[in-house]
PDB file of N, CA and C in Angstrom:
ATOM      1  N   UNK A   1      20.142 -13.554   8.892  1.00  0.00           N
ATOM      2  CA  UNK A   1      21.382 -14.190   8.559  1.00  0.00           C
ATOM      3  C   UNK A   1      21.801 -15.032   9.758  1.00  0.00           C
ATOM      4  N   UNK A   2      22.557 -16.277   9.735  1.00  0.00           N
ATOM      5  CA  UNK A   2      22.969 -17.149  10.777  1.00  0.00           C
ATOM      6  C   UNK A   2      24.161 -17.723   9.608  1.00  0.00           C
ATOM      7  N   UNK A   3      25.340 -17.700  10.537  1.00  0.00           N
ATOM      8  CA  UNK A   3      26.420 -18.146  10.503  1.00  0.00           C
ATOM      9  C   UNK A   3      26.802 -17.852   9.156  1.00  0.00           C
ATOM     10  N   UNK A   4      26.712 -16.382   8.864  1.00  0.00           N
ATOM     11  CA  UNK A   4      27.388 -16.016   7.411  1.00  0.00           C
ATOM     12  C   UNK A   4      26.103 -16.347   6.488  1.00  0.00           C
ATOM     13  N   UNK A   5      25.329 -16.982   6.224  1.00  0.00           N
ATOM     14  CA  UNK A   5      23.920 -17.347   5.174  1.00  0.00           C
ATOM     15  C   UNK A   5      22.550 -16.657   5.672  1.00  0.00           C
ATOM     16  N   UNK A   6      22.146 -16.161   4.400  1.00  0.00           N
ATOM     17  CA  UNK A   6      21.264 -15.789   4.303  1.00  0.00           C
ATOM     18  C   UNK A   6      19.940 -16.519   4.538  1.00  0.00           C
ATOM     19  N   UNK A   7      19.259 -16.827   5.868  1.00  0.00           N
ATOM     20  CA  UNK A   7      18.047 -17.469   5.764  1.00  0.00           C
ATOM     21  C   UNK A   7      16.527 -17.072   5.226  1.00  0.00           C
ATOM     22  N   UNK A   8      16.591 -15.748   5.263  1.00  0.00           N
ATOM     23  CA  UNK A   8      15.178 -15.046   4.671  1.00  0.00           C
ATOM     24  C   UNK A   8      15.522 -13.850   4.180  1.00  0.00           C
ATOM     25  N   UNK A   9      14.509 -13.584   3.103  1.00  0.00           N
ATOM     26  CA  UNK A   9      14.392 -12.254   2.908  1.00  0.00           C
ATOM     27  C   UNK A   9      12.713 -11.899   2.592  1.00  0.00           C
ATOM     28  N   UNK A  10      12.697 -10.379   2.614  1.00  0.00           N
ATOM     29  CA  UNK A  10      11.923  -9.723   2.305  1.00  0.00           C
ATOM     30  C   UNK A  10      11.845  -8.099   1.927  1.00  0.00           C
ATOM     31  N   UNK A  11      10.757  -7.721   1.617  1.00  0.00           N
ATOM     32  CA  UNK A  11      10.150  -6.213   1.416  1.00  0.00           C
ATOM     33  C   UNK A  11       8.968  -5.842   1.828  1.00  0.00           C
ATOM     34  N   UNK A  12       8.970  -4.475   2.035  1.00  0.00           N
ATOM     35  CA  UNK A  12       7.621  -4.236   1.985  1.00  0.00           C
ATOM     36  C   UNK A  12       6.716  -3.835   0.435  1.00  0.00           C
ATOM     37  N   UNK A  13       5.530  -4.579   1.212  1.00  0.00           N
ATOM     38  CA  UNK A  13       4.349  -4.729   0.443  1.00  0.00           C
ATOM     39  C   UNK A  13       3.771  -3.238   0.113  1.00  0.00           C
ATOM     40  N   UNK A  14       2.538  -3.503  -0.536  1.00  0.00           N
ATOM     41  CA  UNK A  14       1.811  -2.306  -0.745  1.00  0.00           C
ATOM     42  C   UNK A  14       0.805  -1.639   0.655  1.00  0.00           C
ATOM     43  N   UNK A  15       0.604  -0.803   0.980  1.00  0.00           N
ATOM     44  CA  UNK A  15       0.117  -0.542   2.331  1.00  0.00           C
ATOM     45  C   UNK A  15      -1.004  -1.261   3.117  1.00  0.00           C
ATOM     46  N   UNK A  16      -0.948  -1.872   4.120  1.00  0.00           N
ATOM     47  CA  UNK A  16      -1.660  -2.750   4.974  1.00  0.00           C
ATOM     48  C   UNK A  16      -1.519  -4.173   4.446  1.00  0.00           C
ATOM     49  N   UNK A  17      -0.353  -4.481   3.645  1.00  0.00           N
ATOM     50  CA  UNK A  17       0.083  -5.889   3.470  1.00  0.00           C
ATOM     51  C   UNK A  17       1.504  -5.939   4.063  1.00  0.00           C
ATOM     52  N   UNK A  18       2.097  -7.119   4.274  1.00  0.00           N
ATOM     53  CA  UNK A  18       3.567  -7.357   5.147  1.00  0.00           C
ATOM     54  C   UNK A  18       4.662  -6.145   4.927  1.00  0.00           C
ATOM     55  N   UNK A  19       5.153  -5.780   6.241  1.00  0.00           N
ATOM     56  CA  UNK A  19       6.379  -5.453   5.675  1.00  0.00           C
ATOM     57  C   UNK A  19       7.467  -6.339   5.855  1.00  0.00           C
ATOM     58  N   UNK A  20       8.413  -5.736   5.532  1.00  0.00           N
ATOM     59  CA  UNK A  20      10.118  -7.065   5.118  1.00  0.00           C
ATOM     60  C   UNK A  20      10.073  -7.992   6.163  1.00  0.00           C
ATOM     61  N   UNK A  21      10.039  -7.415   7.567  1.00  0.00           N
ATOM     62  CA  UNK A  21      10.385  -7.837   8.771  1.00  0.00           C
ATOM     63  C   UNK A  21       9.534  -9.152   8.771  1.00  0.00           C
ATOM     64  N   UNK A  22       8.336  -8.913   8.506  1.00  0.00           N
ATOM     65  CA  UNK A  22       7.085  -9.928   8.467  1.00  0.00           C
ATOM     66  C   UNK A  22       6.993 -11.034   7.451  1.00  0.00           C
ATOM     67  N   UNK A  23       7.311 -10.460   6.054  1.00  0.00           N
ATOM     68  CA  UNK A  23       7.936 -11.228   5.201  1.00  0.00           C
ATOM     69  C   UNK A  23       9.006 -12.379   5.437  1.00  0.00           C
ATOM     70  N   UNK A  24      10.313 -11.906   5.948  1.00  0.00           N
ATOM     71  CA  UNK A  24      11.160 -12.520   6.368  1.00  0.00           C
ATOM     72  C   UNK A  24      10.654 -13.626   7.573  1.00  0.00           C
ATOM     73  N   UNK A  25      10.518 -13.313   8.583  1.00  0.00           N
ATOM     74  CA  UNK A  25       9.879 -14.045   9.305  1.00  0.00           C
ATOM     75  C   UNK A  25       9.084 -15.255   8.852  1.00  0.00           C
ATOM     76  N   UNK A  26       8.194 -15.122   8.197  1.00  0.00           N
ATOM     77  CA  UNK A  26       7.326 -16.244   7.501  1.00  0.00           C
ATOM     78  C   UNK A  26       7.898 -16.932   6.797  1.00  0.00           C
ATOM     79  N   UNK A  27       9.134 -16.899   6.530  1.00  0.00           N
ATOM     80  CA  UNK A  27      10.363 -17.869   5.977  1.00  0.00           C
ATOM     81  C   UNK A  27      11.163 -19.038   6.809  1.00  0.00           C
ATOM     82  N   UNK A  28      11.249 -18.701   8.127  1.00  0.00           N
ATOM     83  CA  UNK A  28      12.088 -19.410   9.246  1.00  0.00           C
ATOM     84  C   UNK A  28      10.941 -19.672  10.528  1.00  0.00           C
ATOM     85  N   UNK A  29      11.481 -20.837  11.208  1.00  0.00           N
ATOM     86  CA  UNK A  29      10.618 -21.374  12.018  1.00  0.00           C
ATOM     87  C   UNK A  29      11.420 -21.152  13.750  1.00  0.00           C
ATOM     88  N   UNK A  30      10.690 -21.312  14.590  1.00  0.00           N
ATOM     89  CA  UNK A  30      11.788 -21.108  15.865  1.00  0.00           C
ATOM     90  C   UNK A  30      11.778 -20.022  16.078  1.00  0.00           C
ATOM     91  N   UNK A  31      12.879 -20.112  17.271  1.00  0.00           N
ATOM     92  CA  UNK A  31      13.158 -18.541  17.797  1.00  0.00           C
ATOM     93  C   UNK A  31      14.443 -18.302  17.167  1.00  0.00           C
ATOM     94  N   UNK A  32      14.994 -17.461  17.518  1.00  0.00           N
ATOM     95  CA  UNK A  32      16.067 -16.397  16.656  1.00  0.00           C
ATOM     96  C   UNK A  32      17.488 -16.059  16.965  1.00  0.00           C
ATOM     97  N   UNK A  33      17.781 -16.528  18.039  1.00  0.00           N
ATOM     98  CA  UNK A  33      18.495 -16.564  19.190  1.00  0.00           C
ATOM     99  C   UNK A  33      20.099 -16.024  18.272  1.00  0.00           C
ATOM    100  N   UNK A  34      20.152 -16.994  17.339  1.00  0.00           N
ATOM    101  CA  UNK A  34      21.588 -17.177  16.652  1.00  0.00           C
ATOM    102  C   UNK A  34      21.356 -16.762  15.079  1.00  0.00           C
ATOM    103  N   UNK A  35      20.640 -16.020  15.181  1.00  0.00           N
ATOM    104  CA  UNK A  35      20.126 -15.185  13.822  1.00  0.00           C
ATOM    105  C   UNK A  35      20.213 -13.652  14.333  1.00  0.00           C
ATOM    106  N   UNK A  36      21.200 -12.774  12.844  1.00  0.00           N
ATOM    107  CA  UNK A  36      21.018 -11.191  12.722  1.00  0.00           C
ATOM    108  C   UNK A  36      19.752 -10.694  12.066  1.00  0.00           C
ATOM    109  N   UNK A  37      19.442  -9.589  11.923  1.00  0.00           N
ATOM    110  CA  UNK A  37      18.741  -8.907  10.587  1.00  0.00           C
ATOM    111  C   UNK A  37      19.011  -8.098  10.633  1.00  0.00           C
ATOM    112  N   UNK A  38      19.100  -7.925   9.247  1.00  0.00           N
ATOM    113  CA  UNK A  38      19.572  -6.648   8.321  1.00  0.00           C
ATOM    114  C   UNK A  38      18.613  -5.643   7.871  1.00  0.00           C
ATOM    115  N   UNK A  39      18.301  -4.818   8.541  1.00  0.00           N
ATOM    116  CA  UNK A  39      16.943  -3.687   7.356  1.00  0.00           C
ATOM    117  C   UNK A  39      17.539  -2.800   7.272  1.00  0.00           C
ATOM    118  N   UNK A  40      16.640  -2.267   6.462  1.00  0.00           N
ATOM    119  CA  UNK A  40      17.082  -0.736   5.713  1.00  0.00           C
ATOM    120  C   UNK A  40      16.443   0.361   6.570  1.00  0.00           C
ATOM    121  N   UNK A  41      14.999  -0.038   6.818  1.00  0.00           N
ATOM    122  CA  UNK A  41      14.358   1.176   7.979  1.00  0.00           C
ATOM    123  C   UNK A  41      14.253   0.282   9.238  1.00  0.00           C
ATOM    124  N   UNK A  42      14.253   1.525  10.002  1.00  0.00           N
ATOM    125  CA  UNK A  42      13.986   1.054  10.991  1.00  0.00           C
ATOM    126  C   UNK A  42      12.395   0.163  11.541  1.00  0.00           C
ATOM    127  N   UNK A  43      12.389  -0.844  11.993  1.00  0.00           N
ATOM    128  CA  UNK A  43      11.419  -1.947  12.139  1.00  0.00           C
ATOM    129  C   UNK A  43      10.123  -1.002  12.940  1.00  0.00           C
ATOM    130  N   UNK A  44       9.377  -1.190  12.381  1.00  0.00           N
ATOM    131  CA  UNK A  44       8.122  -0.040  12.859  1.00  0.00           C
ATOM    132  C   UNK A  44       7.696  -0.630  14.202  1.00  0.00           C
ATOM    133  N   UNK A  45       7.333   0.300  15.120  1.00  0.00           N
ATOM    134  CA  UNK A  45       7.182   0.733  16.424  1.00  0.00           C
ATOM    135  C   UNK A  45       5.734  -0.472  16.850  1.00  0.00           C
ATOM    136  N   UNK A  46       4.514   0.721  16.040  1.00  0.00           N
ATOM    137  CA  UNK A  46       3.331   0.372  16.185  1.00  0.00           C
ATOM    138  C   UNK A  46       2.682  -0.396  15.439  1.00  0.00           C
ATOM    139  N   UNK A  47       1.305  -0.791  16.165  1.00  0.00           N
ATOM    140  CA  UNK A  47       0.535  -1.376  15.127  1.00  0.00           C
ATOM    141  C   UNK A  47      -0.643  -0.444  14.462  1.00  0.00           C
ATOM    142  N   UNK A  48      -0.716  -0.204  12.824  1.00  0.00           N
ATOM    143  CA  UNK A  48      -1.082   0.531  12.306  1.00  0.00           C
ATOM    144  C   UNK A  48      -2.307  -0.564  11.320  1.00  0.00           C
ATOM    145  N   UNK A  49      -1.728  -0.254   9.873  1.00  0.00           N
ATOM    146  CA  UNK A  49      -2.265  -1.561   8.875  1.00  0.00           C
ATOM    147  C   UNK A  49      -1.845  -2.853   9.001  1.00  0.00           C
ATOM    148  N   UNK A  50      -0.706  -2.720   9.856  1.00  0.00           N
ATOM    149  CA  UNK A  50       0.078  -4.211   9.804  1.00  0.00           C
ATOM    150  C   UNK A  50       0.160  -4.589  11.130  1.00  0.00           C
ATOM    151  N   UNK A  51       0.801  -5.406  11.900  1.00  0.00           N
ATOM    152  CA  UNK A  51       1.595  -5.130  13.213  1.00  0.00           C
ATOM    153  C   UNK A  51       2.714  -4.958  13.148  1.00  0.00           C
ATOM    154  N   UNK A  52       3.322  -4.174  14.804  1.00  0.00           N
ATOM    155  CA  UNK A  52       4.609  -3.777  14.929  1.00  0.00           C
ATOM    156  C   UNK A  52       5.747  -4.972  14.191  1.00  0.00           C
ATOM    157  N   UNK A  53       6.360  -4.617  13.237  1.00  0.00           N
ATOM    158  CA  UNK A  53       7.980  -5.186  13.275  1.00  0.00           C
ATOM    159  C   UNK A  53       9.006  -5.531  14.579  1.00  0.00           C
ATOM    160  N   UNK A  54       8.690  -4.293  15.063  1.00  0.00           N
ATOM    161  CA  UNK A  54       9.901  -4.105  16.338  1.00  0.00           C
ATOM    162  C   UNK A  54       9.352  -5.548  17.242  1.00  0.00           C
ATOM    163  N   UNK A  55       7.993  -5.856  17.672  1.00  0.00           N
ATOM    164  CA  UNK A  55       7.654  -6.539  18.161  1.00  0.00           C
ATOM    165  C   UNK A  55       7.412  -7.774  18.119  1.00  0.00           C
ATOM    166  N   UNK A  56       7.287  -8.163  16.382  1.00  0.00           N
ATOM    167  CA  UNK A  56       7.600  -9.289  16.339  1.00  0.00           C
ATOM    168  C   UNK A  56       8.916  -9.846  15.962  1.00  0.00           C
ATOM    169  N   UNK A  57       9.720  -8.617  16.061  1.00  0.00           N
ATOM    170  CA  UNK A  57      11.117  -9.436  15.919  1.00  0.00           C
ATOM    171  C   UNK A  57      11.552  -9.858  17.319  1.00  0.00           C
ATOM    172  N   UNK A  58      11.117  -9.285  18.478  1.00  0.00           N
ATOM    173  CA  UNK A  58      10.897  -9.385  19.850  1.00  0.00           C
ATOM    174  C   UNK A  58      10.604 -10.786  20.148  1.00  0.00           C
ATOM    175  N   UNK A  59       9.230 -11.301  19.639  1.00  0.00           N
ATOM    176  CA  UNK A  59       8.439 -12.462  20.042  1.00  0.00           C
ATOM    177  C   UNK A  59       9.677 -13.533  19.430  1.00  0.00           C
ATOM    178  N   UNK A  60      10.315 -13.313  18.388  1.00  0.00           N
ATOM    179  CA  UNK A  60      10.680 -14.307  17.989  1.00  0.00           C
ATOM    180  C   UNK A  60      12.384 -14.768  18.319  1.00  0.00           C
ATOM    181  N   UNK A  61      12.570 -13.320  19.433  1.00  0.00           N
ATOM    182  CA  UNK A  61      14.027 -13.487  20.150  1.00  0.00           C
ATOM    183  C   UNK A  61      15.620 -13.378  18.839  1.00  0.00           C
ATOM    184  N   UNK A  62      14.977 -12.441  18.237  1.00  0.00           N
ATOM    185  CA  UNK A  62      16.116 -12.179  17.045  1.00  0.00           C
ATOM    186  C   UNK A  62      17.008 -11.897  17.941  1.00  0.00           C
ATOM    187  N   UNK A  63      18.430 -12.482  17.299  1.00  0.00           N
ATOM    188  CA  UNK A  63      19.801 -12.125  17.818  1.00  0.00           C
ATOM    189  C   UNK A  63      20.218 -10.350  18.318  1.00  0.00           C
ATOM    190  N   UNK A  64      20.174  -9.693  17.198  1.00  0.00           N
ATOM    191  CA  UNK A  64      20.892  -8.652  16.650  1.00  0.00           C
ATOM    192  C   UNK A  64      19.990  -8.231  15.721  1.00  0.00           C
ATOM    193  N   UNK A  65      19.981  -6.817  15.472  1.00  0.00           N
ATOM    194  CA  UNK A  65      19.580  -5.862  14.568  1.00  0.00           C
ATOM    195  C   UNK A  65      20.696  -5.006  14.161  1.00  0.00           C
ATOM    196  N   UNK A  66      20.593  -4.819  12.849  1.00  0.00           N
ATOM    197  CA  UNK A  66      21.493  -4.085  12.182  1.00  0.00           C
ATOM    198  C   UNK A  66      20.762  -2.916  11.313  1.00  0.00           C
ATOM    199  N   UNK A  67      20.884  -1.738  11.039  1.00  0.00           N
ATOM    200  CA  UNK A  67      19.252  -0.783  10.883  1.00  0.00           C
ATOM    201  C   UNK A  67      20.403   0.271  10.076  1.00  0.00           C
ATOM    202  N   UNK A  68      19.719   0.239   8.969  1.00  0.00           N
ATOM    203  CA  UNK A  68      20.634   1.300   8.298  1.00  0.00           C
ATOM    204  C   UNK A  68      19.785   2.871   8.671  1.00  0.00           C
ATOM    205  N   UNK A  69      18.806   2.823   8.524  1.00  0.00           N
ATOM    206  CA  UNK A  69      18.304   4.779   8.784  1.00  0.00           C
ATOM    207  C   UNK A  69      16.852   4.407  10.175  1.00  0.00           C
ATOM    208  N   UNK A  70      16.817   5.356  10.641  1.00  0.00           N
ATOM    209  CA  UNK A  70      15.944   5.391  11.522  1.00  0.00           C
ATOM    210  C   UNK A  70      14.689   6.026  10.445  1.00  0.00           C
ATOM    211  N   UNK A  71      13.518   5.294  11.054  1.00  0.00           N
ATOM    212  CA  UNK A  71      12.151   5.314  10.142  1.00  0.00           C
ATOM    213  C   UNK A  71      11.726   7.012  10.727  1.00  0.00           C
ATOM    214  N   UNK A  72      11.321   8.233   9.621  1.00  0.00           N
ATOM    215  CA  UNK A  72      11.306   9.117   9.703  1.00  0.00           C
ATOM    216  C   UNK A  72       9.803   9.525  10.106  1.00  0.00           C
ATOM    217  N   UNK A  73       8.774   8.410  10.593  1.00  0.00           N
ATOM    218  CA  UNK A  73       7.311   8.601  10.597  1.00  0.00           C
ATOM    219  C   UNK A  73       7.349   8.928  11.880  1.00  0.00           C
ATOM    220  N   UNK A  74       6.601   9.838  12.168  1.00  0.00           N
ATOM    221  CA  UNK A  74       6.515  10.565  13.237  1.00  0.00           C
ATOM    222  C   UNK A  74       5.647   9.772  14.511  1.00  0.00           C
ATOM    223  N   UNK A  75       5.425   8.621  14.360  1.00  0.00           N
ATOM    224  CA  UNK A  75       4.930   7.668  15.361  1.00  0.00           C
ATOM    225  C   UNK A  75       6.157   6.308  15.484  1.00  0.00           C
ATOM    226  N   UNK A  76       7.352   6.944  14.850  1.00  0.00           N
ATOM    227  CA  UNK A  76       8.591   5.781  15.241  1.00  0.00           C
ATOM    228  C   UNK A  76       9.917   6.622  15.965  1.00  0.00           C
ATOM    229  N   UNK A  77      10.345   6.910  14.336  1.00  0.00           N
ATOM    230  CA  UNK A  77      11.568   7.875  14.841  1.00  0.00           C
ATOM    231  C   UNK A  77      12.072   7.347  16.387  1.00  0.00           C
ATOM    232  N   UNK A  78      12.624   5.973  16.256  1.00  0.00           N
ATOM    233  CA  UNK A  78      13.306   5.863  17.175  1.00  0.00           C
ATOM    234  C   UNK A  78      12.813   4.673  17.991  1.00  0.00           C
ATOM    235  N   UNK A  79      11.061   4.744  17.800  1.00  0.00           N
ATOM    236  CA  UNK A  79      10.774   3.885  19.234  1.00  0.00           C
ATOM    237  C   UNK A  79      10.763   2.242  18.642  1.00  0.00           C
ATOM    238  N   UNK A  80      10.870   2.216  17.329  1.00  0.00           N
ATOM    239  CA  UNK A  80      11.743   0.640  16.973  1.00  0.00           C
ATOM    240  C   UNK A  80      12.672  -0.114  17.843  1.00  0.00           C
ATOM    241  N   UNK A  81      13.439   1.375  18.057  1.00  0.00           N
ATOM    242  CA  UNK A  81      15.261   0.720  18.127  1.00  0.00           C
ATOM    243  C   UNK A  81      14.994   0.387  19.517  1.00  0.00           C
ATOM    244  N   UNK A  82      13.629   1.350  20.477  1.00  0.00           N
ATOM    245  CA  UNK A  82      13.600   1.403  21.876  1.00  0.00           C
ATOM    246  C   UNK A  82      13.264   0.209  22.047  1.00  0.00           C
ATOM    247  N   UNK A  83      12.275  -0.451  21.559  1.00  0.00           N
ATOM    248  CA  UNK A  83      11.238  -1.633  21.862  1.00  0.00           C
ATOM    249  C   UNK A  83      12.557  -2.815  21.440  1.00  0.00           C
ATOM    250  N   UNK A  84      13.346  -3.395  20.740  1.00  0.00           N
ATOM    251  CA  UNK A  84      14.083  -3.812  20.642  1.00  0.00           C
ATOM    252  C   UNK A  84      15.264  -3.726  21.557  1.00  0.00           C
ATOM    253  N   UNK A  85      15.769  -2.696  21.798  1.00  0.00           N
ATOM    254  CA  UNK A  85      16.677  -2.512  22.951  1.00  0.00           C
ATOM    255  C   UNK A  85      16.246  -2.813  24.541  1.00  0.00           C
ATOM    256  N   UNK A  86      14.678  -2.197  24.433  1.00  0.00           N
ATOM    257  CA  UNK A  86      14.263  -2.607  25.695  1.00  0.00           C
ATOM    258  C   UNK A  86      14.155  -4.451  26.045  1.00  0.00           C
ATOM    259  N   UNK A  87      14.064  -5.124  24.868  1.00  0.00           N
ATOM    260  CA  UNK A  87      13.990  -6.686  25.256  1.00  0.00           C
ATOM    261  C   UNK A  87      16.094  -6.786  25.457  1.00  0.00           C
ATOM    262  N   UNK A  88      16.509  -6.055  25.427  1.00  0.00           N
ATOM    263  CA  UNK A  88      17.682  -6.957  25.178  1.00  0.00           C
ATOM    264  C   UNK A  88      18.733  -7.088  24.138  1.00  0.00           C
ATOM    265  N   UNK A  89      17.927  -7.162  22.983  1.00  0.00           N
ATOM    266  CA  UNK A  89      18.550  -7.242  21.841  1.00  0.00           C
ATOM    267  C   UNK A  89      19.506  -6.181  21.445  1.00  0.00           C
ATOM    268  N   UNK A  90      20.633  -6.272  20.855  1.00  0.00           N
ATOM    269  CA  UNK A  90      21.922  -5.549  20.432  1.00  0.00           C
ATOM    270  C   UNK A  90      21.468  -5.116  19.244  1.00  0.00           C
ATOM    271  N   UNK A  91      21.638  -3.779  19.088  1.00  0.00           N
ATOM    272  CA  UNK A  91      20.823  -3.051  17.803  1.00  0.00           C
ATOM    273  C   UNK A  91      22.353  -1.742  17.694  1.00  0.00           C
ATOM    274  N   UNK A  92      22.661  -1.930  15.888  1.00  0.00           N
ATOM    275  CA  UNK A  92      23.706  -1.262  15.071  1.00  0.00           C
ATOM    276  C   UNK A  92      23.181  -0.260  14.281  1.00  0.00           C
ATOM    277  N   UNK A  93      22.779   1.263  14.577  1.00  0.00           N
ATOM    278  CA  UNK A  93      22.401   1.741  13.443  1.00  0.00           C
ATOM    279  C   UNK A  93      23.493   2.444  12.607  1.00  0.00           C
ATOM    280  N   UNK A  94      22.788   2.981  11.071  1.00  0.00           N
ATOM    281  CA  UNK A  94      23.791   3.667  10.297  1.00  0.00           C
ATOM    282  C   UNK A  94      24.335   2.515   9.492  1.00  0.00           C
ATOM    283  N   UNK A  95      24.065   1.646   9.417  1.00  0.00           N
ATOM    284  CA  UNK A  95      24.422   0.306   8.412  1.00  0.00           C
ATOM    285  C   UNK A  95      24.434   1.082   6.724  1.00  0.00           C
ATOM    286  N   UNK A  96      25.206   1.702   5.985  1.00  0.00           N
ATOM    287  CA  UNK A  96      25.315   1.674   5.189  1.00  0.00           C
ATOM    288  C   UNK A  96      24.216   3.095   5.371  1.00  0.00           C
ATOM    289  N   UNK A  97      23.984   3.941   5.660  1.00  0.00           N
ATOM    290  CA  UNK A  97      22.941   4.948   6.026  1.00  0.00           C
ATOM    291  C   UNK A  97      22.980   5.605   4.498  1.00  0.00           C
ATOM    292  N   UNK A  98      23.884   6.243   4.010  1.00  0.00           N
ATOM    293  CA  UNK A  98      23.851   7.257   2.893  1.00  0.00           C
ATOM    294  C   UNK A  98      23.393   6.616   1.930  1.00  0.00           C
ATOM    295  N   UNK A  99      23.341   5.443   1.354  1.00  0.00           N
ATOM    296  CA  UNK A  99      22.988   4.304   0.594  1.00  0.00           C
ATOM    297  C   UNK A  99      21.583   4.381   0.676  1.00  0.00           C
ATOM    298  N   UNK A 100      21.204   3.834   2.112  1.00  0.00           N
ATOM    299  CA  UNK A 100      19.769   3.422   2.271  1.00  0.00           C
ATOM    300  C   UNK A 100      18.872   4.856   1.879  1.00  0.00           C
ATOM    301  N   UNK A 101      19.537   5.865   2.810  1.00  0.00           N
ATOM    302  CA  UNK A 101      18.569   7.405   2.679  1.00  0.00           C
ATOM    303  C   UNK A 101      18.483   7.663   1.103  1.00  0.00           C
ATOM    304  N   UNK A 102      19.899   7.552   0.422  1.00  0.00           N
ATOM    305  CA  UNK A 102      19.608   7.853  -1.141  1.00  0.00           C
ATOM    306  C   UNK A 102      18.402   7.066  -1.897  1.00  0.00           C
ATOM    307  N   UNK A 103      18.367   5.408  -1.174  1.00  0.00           N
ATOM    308  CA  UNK A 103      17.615   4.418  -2.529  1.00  0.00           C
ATOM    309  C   UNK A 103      16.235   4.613  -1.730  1.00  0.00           C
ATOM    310  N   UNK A 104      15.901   4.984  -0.124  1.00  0.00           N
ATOM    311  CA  UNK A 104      14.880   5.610   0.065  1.00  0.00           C
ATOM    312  C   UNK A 104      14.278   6.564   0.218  1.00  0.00           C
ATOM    313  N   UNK A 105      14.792   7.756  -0.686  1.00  0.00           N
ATOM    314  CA  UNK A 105      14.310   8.562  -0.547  1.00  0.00           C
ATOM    315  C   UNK A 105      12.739   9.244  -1.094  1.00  0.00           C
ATOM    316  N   UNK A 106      12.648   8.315  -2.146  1.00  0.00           N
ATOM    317  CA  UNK A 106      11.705   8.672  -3.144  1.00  0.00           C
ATOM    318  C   UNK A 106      10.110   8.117  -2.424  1.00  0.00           C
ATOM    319  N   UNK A 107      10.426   6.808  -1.502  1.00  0.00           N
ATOM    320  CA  UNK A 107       9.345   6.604  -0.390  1.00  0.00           C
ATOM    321  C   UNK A 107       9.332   7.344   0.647  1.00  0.00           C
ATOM    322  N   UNK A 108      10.368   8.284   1.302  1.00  0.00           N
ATOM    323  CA  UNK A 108      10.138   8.466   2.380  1.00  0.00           C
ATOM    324  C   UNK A 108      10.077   9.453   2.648  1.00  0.00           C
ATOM    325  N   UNK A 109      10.711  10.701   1.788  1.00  0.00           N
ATOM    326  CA  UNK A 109      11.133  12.054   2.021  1.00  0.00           C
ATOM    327  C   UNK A 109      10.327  12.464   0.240  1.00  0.00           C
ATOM    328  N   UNK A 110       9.969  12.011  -0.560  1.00  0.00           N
ATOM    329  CA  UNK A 110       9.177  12.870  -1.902  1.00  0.00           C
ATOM    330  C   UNK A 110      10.126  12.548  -2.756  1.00  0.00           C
ATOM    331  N   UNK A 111       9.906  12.774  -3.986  1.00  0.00           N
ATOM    332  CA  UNK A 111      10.714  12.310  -5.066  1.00  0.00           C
ATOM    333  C   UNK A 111      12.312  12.744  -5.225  1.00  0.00           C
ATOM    334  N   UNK A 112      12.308  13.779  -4.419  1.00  0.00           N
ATOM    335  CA  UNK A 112      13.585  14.512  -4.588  1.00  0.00           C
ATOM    336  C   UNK A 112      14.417  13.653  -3.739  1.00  0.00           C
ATOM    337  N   UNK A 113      15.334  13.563  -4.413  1.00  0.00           N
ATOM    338  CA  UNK A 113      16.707  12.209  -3.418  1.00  0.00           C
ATOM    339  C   UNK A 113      17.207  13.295  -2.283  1.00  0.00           C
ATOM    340  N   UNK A 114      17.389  14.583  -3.143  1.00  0.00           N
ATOM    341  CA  UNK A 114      17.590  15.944  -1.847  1.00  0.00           C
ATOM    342  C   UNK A 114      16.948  16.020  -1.075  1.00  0.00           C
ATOM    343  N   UNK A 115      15.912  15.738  -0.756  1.00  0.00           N
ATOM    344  CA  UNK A 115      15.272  15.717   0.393  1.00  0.00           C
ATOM    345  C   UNK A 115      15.432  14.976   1.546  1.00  0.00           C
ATOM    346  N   UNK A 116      15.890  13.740   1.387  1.00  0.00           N
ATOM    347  CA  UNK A 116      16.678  13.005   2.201  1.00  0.00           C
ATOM    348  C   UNK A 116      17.382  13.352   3.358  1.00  0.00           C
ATOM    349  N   UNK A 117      18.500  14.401   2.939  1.00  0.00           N
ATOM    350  CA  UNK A 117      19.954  14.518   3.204  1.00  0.00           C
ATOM    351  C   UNK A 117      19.327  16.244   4.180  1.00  0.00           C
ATOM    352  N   UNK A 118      18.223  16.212   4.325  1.00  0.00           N
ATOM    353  CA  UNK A 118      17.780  17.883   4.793  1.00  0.00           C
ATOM    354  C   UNK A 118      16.586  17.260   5.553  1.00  0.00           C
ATOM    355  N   UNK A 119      16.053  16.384   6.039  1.00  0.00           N
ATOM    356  CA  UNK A 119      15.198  15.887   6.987  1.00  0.00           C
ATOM    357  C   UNK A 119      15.825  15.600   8.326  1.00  0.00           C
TER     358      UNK A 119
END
């Protein structure tokens, strides 16, 4: 987002194709300077099937992060928000958290939305 408008969006793909962060990105050109983003998980750490999120939101000097739940995979849990904080960048979590944990729960915690709210 820049100046109230929405410049990109995205999601994640099916596994070892883009996630949102990457998606989005491939929408806008430049660096980021005067641009937020908005996710729902937290921007992944490492590079796995894809590359890090956290890092290329880094390369590309995003403003601000706004992060509704911290990513519950046991190779993040946290080190998103670090790698982002460590460049600099101003990072908000809890953006709407009960929302995000409810509509992700069924990816992240098993089908049960209860499961969520007990992780």
């Amino acid at each position: 987002m820049r100046e109230g408008v929405i410049i990109a969006r995205g999601y994640t793909n099916t596994p070892g194709c883009d996630h949102a962060e990457a998606m989005a990105l491939r929408q806008v050109h430049g660096d980021l300077r005067d641009a937020s983003a908005f996710v729902t998980l937290e921007p992944c750490s490492f590079h796995g099937r894809t590359p890090s999120c956290a890092k290329a939101l880094v390369q590309r000097r995003i403003g601000r992060v706004f992060v509704g739940i911290l990513d519950p995979h046991p190779r993040n849990q946290g080190a998103g928000i670090d790698i982002l904080r460590a460049a600099g960048i101003p990072v908000l979590t809890g953006i709407l958290e009960d929302e995000v944990r409810h509509d992700l729960a069924p990816y992240l915690f098993g089908k049960n939305t209860r499961d969520a709210t007990t992780e």
